[in-house]
Every structure is written in structure tokens, then in C-alpha cells.
C-alpha atoms as a PDB file:
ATOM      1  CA  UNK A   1      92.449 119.774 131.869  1.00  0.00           C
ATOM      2  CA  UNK A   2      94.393 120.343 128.770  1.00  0.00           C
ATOM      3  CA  UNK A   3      93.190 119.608 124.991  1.00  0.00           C
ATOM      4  CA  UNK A   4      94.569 116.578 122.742  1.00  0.00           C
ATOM      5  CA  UNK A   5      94.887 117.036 119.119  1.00  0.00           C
ATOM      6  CA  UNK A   6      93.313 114.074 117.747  1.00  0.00           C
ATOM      7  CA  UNK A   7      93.823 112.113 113.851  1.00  0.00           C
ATOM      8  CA  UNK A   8      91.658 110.269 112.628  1.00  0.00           C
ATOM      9  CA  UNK A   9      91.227 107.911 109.578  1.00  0.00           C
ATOM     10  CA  UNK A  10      88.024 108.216 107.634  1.00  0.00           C
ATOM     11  CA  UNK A  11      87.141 105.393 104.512  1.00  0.00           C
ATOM     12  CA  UNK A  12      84.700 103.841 102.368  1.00  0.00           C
ATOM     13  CA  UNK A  13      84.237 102.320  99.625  1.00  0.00           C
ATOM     14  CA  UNK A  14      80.446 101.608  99.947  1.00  0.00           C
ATOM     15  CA  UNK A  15      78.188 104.143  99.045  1.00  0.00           C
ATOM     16  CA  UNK A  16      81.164 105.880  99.753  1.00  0.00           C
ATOM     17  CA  UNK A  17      80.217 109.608  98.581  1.00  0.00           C
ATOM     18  CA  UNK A  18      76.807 109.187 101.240  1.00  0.00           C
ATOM     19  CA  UNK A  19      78.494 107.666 104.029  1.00  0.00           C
ATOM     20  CA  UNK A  20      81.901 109.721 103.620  1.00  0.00           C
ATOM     21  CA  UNK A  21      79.670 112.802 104.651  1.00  0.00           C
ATOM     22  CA  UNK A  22      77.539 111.449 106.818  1.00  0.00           C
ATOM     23  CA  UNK A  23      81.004 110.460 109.130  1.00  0.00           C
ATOM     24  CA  UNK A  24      82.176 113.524 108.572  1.00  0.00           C
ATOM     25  CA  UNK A  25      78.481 114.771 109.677  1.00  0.00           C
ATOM     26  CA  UNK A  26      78.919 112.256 112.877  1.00  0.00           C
ATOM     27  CA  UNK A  27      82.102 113.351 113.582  1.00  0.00           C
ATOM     28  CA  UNK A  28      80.863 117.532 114.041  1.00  0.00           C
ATOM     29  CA  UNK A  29      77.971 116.630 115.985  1.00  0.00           C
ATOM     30  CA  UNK A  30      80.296 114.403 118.341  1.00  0.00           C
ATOM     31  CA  UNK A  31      83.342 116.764 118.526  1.00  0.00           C
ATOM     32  CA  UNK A  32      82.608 119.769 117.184  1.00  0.00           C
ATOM     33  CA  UNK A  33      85.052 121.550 114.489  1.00  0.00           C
ATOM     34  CA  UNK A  34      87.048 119.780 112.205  1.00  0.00           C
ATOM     35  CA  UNK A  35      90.512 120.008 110.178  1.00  0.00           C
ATOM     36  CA  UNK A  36      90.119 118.135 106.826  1.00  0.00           C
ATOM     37  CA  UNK A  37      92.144 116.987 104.512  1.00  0.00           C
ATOM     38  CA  UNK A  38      91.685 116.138 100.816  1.00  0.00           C
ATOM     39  CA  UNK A  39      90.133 112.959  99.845  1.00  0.00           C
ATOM     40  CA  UNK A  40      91.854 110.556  98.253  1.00  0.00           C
ATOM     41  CA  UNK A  41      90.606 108.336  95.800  1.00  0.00           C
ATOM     42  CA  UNK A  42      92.869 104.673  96.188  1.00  0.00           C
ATOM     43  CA  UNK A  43      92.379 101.053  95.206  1.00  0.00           C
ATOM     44  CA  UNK A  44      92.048  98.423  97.648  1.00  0.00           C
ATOM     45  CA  UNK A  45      95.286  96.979  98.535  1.00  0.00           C
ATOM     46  CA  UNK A  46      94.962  92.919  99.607  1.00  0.00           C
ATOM     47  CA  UNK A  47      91.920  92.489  97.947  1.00  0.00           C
ATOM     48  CA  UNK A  48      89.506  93.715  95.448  1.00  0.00           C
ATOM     49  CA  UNK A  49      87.220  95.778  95.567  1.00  0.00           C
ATOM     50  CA  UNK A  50      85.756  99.273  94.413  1.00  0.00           C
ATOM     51  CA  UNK A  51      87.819 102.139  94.821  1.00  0.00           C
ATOM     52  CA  UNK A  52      88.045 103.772  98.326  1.00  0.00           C
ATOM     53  CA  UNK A  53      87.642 107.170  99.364  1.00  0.00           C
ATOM     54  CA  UNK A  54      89.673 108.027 102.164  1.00  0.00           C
ATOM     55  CA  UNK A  55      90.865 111.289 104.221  1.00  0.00           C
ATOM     56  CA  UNK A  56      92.240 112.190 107.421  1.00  0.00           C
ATOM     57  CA  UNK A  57      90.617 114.922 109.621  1.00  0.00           C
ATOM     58  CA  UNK A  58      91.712 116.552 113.127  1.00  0.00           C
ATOM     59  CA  UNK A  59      89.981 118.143 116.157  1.00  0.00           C
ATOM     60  CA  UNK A  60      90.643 118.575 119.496  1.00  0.00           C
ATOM     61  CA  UNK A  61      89.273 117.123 122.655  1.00  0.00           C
ATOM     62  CA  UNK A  62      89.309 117.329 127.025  1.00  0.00           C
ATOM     63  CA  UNK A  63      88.125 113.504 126.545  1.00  0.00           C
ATOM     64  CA  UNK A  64      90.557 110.571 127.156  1.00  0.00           C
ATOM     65  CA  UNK A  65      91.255 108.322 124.595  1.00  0.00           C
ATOM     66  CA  UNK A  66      89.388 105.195 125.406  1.00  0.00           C
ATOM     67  CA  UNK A  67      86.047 107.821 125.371  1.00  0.00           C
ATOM     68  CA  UNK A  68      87.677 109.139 121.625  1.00  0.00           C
ATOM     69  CA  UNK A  69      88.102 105.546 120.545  1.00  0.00           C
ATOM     70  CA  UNK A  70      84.895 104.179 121.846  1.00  0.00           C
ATOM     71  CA  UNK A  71      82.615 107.305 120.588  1.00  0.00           C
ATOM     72  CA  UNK A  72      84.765 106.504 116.737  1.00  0.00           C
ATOM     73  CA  UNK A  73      83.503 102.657 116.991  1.00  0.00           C
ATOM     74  CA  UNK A  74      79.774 104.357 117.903  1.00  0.00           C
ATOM     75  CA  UNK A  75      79.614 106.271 114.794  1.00  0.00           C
ATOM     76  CA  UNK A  76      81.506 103.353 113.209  1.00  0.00           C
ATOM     77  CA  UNK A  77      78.672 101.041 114.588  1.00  0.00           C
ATOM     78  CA  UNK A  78      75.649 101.746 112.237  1.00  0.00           C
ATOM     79  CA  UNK A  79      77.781 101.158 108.907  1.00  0.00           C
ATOM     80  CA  UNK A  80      79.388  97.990 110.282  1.00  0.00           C
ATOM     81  CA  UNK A  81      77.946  95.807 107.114  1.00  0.00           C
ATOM     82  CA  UNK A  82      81.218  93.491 107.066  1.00  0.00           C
ATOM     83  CA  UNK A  83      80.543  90.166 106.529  1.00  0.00           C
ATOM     84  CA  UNK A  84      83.734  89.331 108.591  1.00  0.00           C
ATOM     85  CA  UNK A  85      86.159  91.373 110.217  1.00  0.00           C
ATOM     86  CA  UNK A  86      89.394  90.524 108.215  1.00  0.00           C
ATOM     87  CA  UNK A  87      91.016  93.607 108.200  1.00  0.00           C
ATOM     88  CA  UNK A  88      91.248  93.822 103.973  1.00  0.00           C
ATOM     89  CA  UNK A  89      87.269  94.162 103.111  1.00  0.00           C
ATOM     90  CA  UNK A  90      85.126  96.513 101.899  1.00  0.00           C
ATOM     91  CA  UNK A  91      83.647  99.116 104.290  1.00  0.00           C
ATOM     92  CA  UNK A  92      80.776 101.399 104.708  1.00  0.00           C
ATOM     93  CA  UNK A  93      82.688 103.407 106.748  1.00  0.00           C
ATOM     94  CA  UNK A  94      85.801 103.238 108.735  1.00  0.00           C
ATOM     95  CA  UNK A  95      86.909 105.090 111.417  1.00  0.00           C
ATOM     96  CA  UNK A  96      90.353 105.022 113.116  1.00  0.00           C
ATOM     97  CA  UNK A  97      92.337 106.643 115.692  1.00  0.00           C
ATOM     98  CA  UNK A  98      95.868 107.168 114.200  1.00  0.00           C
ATOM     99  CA  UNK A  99      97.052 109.561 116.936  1.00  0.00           C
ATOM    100  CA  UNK A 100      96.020 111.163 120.127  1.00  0.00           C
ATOM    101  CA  UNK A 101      98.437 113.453 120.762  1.00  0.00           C
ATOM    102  CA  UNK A 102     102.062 112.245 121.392  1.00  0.00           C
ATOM    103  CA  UNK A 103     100.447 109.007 122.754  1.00  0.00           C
ATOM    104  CA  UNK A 104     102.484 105.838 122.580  1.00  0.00           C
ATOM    105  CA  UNK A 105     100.260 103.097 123.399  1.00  0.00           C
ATOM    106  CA  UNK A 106      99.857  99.302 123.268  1.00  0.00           C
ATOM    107  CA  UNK A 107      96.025  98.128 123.853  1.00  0.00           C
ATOM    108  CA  UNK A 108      94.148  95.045 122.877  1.00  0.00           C
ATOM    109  CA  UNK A 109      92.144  97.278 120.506  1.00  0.00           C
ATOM    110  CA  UNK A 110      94.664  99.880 119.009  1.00  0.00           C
ATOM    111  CA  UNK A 111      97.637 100.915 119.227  1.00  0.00           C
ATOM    112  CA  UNK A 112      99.361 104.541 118.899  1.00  0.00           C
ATOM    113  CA  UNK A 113     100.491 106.026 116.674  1.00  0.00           C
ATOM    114  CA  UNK A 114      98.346 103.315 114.612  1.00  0.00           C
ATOM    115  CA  UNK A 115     101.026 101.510 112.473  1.00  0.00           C
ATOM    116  CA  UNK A 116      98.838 102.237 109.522  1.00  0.00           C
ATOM    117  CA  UNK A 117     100.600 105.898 108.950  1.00  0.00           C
ATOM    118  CA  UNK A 118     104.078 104.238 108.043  1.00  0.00           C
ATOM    119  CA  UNK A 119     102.445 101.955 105.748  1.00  0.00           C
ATOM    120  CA  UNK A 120      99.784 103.133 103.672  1.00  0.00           C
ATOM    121  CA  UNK A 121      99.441 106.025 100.920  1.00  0.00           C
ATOM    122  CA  UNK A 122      96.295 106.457 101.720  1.00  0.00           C
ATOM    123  CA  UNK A 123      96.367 107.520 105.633  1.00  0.00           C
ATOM    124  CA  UNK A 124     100.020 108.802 105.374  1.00  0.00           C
ATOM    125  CA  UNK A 125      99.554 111.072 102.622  1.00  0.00           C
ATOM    126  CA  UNK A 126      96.152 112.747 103.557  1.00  0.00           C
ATOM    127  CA  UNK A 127      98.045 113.376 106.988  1.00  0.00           C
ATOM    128  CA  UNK A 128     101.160 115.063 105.739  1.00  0.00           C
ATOM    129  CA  UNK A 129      98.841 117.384 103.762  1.00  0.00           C
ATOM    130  CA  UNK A 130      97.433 118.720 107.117  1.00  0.00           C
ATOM    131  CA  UNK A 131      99.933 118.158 109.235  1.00  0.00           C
ATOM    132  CA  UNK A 132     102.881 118.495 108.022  1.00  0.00           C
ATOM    133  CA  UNK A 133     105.335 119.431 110.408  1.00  0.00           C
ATOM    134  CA  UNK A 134     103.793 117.476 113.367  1.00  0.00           C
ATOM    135  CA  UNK A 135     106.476 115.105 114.263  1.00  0.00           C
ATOM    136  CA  UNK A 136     105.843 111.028 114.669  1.00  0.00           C
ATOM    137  CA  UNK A 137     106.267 110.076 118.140  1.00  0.00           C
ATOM    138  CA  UNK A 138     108.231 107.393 117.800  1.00  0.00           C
ATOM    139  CA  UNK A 139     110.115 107.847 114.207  1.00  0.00           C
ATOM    140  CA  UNK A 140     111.000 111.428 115.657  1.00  0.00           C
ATOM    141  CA  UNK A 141     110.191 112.601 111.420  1.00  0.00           C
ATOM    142  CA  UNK A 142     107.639 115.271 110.367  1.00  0.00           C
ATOM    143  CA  UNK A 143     105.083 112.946 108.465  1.00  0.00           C
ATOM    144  CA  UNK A 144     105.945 115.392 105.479  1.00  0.00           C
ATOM    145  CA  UNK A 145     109.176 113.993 105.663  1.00  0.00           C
ATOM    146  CA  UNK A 146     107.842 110.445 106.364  1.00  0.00           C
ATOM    147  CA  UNK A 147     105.577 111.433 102.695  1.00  0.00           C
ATOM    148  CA  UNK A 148     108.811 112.710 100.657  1.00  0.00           C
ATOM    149  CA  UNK A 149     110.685 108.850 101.776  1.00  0.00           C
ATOM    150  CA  UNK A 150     107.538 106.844 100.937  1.00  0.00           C
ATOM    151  CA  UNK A 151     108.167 104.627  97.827  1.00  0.00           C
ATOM    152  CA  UNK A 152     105.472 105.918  95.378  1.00  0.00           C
ATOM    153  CA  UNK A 153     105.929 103.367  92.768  1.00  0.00           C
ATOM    154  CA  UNK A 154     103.067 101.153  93.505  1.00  0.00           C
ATOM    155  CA  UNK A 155     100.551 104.213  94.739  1.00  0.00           C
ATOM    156  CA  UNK A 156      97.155 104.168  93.330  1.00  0.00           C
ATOM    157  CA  UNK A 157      95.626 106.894  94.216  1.00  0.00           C
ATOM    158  CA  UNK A 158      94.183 110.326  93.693  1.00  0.00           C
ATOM    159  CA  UNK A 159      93.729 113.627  94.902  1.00  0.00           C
ATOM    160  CA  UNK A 160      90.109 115.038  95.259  1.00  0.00           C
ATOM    161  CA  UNK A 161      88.613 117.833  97.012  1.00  0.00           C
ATOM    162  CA  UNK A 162      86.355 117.170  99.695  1.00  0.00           C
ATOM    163  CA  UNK A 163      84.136 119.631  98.193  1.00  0.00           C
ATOM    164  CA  UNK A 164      83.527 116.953  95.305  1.00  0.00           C
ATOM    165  CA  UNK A 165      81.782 115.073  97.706  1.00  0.00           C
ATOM    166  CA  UNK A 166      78.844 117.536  98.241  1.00  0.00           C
ATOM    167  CA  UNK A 167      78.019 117.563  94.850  1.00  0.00           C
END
């Protein structure tokens, strides 16, 4: 069986420094080695709220993606402190799949390549930083080049290393 390269989403902006690494921590335990980006430091857009960190990290897997999305929604679990589950509210911790491969899927619970990636500083840029000549399935762009078109005007957000976040 062949191996998937997997993206996925990580954010918080609750206790976000504690349960930033201790996703990440989930996340090696689960999967083993990971590729990670930068963190980004970004304002909530929709609502408001503290500041979020959020960062995108890769690995690779045998496992389907039902097994990927449903072992992201265990670690997810524990953190789930939402009051509802609007999609604009503050989070403990957030995990999503944004691609599994060259996957183009429609499912009641996600979809691929997650919409989120053409939309949001926050998951697009952290993703063109590690990968960025990997080519959107769909949009047939590098998501470097889908970076370079994005209208920056209204980002709020900053750069940070990940390393900040073991301090």
C-alpha cells in the first residue's frame, strides 16, 4: 500500500501556547514525524476574540482518510470546550484535514481540498511556506502561487517561530 502526504490545520486561541504543543505532541504520538510550519499569530475573523495561533504541519500515512480524519477529531476531542459549534468561536484546539493527497472529495463531514486554503491567511499562508510547489488539485496552482494572488490588504497576522512556543 502506498503512503499519502497528509495537511493538516492546527489552531487555538485558548491557552493557546499549552494546547498548540500538546496537538503537536498528539499528533507525533499518533503519526509519527512531522513537517511544520511557522506559527502564525492572526486575529479572529467573524468574531472576536483573542488572537489565534495557527500553523500547518505534514506527515505521511498507509491509513485511509476517514481513519486520518477520525483519529484528528480524537485528539480534537479532549479540547472540544465550545459552547456551540458555529464555525467562528474560540477554540482550544482545532484540528483539520486540508488535504490528503490529491483527494477530491465531497463528505457530510469535510470536504477536500478543505475550502479553507483559498480563503484564509492563516491556513493558506502557513501552507505555501512548506509546501510550496505542491499543486492544488482542483485550482491546478502551486499554493505559493495561490499566496503571491492572495489580497493581503486586510491580513492580520504574524510570523512566529514554532520554537517560541517552547519557551
Amino acid at each position: 500500500m502506498s503512503s499519502t502526504q497528509v495537511f493538516i490545520g492546527v489552531g487555538s486561541n485558548i491557552e493557546r501556547h499549552q494546547n498548540i504543543r500538546a496537538g503537536i505532541n498528539a499528533l507525533q504520538q499518533q503519526v509519527g514525524a512531522l513537517h511544520i510550519s511557522s506559527v502564525y499569530e492572526s486575529m479572529p475573523i467573524g468574531f472576536s476574540a483573542p488572537p489565534f495561533f495557527n500553523l500547518v504541519v505534514s506527515f505521511t500515512t498507509h491509513d485511509d482518510v476517514f481513519s486520518v480524519y477520525q483519529r484528528l477529531k480524537d485528539i480534537e476531542h479532549p479540547y472540544d470546550c465550545r459552547v456551540t459549534k458555529e464555525k467562528f468561536t474560540s477554540r482550544a484546539l482545532d484540528l483539520d484535514l486540508l488535504l490528503f493527497g490529491d483527494a477530491v472529495l465531497a463528505h457530510e463531514q469535510f470536504n477536500l481540498p478543505r475550502k479553507d486554503i483559498e480563503i484564509y491567511p492563516f491556513v493558506l499562508e502557513p501552507l505555501a511556506e512548506i509546501a510550496p510547489n505542491l499543486v492544488h488539485p482542483t485550482k491546478k496552482i502551486t499554493y505559493l502561487a495561490l499566496w503571491l494572488a492572495m489580497d493581503k490588504r486586510t491580513v492580520k497576522q504574524k510570523k512566529i517561530a514554532y520554537s517560541e512556543l517552547l519557551l
